[in-house]
Protein backbone atom coordinates (compact mmCIF):
# COMPACT_ATOMS: atom_id res chain seq x y z
CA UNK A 1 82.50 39.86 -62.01
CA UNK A 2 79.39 42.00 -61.60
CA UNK A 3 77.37 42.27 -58.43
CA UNK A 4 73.75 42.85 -58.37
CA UNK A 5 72.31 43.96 -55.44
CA UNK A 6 68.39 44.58 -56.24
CA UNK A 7 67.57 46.85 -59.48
CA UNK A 8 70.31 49.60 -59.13
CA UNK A 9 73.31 49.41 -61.29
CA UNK A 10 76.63 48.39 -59.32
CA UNK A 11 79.90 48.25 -59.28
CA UNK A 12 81.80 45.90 -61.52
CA UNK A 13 84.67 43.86 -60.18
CA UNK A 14 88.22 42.59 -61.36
CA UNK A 15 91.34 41.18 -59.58
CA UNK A 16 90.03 40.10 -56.31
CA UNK A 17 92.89 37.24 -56.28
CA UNK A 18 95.41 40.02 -55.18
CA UNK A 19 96.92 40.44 -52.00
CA UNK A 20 95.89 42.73 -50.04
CA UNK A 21 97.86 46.15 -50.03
CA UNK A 22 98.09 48.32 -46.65
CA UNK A 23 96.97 51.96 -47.41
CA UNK A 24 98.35 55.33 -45.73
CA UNK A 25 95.47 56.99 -43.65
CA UNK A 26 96.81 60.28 -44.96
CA UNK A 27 97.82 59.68 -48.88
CA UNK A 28 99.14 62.80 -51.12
CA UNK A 29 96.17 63.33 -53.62
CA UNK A 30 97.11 64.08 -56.84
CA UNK A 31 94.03 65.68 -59.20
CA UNK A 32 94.88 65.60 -62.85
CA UNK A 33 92.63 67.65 -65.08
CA UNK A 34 93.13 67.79 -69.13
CA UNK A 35 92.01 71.16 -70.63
CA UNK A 36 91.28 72.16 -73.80
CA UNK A 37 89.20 75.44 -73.92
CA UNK A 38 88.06 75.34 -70.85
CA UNK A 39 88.34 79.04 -69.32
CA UNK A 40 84.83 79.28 -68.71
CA UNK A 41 85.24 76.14 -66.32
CA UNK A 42 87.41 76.21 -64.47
CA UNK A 43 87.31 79.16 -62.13
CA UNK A 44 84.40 77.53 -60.99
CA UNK A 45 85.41 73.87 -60.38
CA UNK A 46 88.78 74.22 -59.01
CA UNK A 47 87.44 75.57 -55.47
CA UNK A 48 84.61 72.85 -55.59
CA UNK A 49 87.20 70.01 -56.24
CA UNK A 50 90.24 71.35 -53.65
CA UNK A 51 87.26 71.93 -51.18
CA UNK A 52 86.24 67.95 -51.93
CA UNK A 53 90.02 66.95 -51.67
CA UNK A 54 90.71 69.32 -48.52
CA UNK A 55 88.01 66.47 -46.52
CA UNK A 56 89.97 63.22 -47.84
CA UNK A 57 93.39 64.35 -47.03
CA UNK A 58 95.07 67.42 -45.99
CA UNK A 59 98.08 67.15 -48.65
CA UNK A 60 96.52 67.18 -52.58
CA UNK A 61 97.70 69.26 -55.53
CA UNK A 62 95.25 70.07 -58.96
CA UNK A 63 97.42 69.37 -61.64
CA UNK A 64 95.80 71.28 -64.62
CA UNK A 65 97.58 70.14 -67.65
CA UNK A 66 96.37 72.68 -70.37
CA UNK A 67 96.31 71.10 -74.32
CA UNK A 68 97.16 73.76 -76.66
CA UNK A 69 94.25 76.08 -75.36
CA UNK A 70 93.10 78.90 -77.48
CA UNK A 71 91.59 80.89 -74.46
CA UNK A 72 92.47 81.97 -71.31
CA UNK A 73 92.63 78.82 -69.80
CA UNK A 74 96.63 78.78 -68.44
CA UNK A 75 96.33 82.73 -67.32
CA UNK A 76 93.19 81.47 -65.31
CA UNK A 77 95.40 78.30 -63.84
CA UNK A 78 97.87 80.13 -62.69
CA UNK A 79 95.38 83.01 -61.01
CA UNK A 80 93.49 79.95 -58.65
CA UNK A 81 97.50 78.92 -57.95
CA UNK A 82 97.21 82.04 -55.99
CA UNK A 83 95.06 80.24 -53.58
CA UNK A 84 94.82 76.42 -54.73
CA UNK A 85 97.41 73.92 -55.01
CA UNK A 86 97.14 74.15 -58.42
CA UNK A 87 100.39 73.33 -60.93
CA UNK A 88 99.95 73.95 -64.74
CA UNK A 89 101.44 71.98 -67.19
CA UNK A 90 101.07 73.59 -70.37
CA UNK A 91 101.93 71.86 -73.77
CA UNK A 92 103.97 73.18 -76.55
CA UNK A 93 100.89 72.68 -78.15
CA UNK A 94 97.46 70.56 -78.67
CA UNK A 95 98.64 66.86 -78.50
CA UNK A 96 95.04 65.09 -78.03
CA UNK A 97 93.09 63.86 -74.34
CA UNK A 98 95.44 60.97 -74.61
CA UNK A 99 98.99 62.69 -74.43
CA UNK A 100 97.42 65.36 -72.26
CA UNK A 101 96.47 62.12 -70.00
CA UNK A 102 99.61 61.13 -70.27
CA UNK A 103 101.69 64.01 -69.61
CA UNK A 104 99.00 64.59 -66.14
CA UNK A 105 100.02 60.89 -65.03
CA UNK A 106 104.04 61.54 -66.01
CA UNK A 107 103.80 65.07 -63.77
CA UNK A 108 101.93 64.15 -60.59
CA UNK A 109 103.35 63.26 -57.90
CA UNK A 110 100.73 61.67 -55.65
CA UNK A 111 100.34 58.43 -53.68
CA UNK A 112 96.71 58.34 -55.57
CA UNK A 113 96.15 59.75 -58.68
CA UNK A 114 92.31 61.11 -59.70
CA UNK A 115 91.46 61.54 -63.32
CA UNK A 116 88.65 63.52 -64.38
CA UNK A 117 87.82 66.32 -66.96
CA UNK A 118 87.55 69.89 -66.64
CA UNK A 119 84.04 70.76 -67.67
CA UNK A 120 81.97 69.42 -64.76
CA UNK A 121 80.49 66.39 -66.37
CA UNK A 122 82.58 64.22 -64.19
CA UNK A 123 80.67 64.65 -60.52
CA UNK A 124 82.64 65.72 -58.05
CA UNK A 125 80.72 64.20 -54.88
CA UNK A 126 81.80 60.88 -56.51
CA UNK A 127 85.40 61.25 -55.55
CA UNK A 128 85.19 60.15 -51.69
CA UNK A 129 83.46 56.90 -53.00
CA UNK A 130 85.86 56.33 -55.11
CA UNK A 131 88.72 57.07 -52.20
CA UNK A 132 86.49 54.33 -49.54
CA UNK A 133 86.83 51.47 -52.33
CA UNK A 134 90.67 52.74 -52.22
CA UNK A 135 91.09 52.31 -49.05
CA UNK A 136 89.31 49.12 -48.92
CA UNK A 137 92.55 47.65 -51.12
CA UNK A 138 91.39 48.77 -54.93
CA UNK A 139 94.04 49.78 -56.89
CA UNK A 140 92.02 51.03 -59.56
CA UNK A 141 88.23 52.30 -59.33
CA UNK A 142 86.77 53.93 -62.30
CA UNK A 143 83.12 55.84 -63.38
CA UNK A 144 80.50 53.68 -65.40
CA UNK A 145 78.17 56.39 -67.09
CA UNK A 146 75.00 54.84 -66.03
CA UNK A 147 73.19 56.54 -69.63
CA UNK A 148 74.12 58.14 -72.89
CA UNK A 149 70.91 60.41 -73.33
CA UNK A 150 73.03 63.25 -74.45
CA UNK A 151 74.28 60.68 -77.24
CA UNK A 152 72.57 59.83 -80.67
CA UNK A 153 71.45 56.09 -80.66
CA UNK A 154 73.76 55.88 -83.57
CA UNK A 155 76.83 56.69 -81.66
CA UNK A 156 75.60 54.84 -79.04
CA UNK A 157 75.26 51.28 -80.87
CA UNK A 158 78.48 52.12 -82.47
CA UNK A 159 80.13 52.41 -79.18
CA UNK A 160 79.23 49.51 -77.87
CA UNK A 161 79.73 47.95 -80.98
CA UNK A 162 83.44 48.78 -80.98
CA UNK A 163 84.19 47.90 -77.41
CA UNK A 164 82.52 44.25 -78.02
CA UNK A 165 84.75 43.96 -81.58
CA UNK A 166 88.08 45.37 -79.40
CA UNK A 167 87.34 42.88 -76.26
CA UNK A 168 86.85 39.90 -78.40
CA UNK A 169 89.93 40.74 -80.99
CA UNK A 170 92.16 41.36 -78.46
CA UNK A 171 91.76 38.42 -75.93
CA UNK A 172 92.95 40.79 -73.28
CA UNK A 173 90.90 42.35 -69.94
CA UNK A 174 87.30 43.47 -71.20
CA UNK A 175 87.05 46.85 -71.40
CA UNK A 176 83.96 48.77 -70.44
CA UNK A 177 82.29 50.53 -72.66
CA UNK A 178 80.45 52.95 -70.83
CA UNK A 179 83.83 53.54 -68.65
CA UNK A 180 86.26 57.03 -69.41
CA UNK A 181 88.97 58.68 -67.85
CA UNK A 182 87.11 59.49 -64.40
CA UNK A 183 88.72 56.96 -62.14
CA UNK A 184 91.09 56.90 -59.41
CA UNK A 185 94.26 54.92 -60.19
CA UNK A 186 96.80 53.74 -56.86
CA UNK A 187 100.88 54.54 -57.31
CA UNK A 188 101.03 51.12 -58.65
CA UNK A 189 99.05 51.26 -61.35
CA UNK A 190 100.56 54.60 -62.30
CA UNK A 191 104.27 53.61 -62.04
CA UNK A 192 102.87 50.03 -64.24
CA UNK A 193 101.52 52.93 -67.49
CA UNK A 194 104.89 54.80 -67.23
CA UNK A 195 106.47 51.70 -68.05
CA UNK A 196 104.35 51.61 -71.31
CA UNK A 197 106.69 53.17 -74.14
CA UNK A 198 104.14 53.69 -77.04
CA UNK A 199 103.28 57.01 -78.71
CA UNK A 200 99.98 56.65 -79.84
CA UNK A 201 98.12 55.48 -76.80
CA UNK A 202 94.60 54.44 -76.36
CA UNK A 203 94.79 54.45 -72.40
CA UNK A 204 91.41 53.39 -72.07
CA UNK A 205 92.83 49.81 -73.01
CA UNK A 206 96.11 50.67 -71.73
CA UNK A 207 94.00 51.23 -68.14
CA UNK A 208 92.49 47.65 -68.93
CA UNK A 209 95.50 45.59 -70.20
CA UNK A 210 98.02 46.57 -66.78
CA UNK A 211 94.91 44.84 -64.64
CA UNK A 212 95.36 45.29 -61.03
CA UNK A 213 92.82 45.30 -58.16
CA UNK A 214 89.71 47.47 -59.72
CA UNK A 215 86.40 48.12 -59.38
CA UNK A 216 83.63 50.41 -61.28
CA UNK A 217 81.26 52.88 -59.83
CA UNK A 218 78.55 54.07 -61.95
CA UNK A 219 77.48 57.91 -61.93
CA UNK A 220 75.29 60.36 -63.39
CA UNK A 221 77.20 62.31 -66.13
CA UNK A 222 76.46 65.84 -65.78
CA UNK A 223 75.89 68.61 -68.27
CA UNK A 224 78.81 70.86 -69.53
CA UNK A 225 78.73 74.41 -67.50
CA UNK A 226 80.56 76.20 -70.32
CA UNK A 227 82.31 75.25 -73.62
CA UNK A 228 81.59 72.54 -76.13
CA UNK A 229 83.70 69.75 -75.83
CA UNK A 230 86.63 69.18 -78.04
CA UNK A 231 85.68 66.00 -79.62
CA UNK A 232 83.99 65.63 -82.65
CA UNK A 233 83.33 62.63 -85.22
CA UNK A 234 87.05 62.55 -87.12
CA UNK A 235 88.56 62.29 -83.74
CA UNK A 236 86.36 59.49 -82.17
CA UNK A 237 87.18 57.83 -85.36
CA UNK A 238 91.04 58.62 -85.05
CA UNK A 239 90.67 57.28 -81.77
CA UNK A 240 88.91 54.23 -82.62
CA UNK A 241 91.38 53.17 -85.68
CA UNK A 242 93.97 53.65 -82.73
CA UNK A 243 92.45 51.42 -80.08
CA UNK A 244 91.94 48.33 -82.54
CA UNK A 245 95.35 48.92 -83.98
CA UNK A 246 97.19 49.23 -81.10
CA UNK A 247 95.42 46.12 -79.39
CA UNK A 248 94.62 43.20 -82.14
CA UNK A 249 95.75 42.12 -84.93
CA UNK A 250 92.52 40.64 -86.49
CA UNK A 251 92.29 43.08 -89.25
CA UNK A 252 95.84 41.73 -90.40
CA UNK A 253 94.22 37.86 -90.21
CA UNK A 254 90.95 39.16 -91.73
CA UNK A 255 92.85 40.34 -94.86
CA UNK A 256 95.22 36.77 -94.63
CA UNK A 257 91.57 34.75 -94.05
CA UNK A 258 90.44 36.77 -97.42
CA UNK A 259 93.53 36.04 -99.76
CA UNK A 260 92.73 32.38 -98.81
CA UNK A 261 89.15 32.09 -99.38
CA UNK A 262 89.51 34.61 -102.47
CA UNK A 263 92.45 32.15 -104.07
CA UNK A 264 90.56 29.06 -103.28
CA UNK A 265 87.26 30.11 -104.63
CA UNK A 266 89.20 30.99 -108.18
CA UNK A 267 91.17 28.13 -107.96
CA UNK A 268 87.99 25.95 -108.21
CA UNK A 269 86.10 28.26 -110.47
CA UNK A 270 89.34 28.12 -112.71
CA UNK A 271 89.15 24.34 -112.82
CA UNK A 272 85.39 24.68 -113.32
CA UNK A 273 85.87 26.95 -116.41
CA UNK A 274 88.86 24.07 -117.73
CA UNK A 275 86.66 21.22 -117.10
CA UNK A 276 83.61 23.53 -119.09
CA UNK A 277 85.75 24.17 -121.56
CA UNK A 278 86.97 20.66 -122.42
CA UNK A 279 83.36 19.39 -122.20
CA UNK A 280 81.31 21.80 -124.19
CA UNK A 281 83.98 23.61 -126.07
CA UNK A 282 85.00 27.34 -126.09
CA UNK A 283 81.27 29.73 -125.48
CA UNK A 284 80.75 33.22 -125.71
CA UNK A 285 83.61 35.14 -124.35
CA UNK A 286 83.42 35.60 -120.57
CA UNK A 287 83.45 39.77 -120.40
CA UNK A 288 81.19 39.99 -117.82
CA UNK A 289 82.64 37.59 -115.59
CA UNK A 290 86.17 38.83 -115.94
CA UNK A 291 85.49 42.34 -115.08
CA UNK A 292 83.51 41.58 -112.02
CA UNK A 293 85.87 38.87 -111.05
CA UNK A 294 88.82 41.85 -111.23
CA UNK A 295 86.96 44.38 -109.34
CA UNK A 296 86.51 42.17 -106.82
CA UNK A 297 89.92 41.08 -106.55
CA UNK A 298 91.35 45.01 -106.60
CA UNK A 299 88.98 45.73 -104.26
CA UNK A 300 90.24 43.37 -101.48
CA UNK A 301 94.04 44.15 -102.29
CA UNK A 302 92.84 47.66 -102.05
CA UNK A 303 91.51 46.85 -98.55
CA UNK A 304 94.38 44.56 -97.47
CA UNK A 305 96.83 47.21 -98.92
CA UNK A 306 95.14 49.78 -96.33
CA UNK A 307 94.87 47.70 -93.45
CA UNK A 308 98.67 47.22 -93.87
CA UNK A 309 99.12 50.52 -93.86
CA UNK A 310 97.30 51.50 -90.79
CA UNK A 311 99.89 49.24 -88.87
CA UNK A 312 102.87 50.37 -91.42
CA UNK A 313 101.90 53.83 -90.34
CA UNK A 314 101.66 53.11 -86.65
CA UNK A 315 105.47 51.01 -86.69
CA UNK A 316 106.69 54.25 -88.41
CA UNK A 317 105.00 56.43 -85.60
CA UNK A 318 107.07 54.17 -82.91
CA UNK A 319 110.79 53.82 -84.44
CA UNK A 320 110.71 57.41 -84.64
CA UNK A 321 110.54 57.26 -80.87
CA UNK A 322 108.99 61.02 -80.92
CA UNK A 323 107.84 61.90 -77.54
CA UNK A 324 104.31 61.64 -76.76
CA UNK A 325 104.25 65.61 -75.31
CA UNK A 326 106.32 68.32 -75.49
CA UNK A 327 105.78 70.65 -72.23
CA UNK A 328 105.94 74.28 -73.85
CA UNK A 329 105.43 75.87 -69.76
CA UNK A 330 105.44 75.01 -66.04
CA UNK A 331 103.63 76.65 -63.74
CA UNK A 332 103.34 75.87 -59.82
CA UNK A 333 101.61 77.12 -57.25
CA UNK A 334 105.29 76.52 -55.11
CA UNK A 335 106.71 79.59 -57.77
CA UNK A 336 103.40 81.64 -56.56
CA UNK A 337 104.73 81.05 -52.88
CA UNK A 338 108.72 82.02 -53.83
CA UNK A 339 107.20 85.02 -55.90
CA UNK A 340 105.35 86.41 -52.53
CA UNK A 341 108.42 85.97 -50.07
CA UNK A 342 110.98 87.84 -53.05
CA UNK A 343 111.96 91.40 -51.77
């Protein structure tokens, strides 16, 4: 449900049928922040963001989980542990957003769990909004980019192109298109994605299909301070062949729908070509017809063979039952603390 209150964009609304749930006047805040790269960041964001958390509640940790960095990103994690809340997870190597997502939710221990990147272009005065619609019952309240001017209107129309194609294929929740990984999810809703066993995750659906209580905020995205982000066109695509695979099955009817309309149509051009035959007698042999009548036929088992394997692949990815992330370091700002009281 959408509310419209003049000409400003506002927040978007989902679950209101839910009871009620009593929140703590005092929750433990729990901060995760993926990294990749992002050295340059975040010596200047951590004090901003545990200043910001230090007004909503007194108890908060920054859980920094780092992705296979190639910088200095962990050695500067565990230097702001010196005065931050701050624990580091840092994986065995670079996983992708999603497992790094994964491994943040997994680690932190919070009441309320806030989700946001590392590189500034998630606003940080946005987080006590966020933390009012918690405490007014929301489970689940998540950023809506209000514009995509640092986008290419081709990536743009493609975007929302995809979302549309996933929210109709799927018949599950809509999900928003112009909605990420900045939100703020309850203990609920955190304990419900634990509870989801796959391996290759798309948790922007996965955020959509557990439901809950939510509501979305639109922001301003801000400009990257340092760094270029991490994500480029192979990935996006990656990630896209992983969100429609993991949520519908339409490209396994599509190729089923095909077969069918492919047999009937030579079915009735092969009686055609009998009936011609008996009628008129036996013309000019048919080349042309025959090769472009078998290039069109290997063409769709060439696409049906493909589509198969996308979801082939994906069953093989899951019966391995590989874990999503393998933790290659722990750091905690509790070890800084036992360091400075060792003789």
């Amino acid at each position: 449900m959408a509310v419209q209150r003049g000409n400003k964009a506002t927040e978007k609304i989902a679950g209101e049928l839910l009871l009620y749930h009593a929140r703590t006047q005092a929750p433990f805040i729990s901060c995760v922040l993926p990294a990749y790269n992002e050295s340059g960041n975040l010596g200047s964001l951590i004090p901003l963001l545990a200043k910001q958390l230090e007004t909503l509640s007194p108890t908060y940790e920054i859980v920094i989980v780092d992705d296979g960095s190639r910088d200095a990103t962990a050695a500067i994690a565990v230097q702001l542990a010196a005065d931050h809340p701050v624990r580091l997870i840092q994986l065995a190597r670079n996983f992708g957003k999603e497992s790094a997502l994964t491994a943040g939710i997994d680690h932190a221990r919070g009441d309320i769990l806030i989700l946001m990147d590392a590189d500034f272009q998630h606003p940080i005065e946005t987080i006590p909004l966020f933390f009012s619609y918690w405490q007014q019952g929301y489970d689940m309240v998540y950023g809506i980019r209000t514009d995509r001017h640092d986008e290419s209107a081709i990536k743009r129309n493609l975007t929302n192109w995809f979302y549309s194609f996933l929210t109709r294929a799927s018949n599950t929740v809509p999900i928003e298109p112009n909605a990420g990984d900045f939100r703020l999810l309850d203990r609920s809703v955190v304990e419900a994605l634990q509870k989801l066993p796959e391996r290759t995750r798309f948790m922007k659906g996965l955020y959509s299909w557990v439901g809950f209580k939510s509501v979305g905020i639109p922001y301003h995205v801000e400009s990257r301070k340092a760094g270029q982000s991490g994500f480029n066109f192979w990935r996006l695509l990656e990630l896209a062949v992983t969100g429609i695979t993991s949520f519908t099955s339409l490209p396994l009817r599509f190729c089923s729908g095909a077969g069918a309309a492919v047999s009937l149509l030579s079915i009735l051009y092969g009686c055609y070509i009998t009936l011609r035959t008996l009628i008129y007698g036996v013309d000019l042999p048919g080349w042309a017809t025959l090769v472009a009548g078998m290039s069109f036929l290997s063409g769709i088992q060439l696409l049906a063979i493909g589509i198969l394997g996308e979801y082939i692949a994906k069953i093989f990815i899951e019966v391995k039952q590989r874990p999503t992330y393998v933790v290659g370091r722990y750091y905690s700002y509790e070890d800084r603390q036992q360091d400075l009281t060792r003789p």
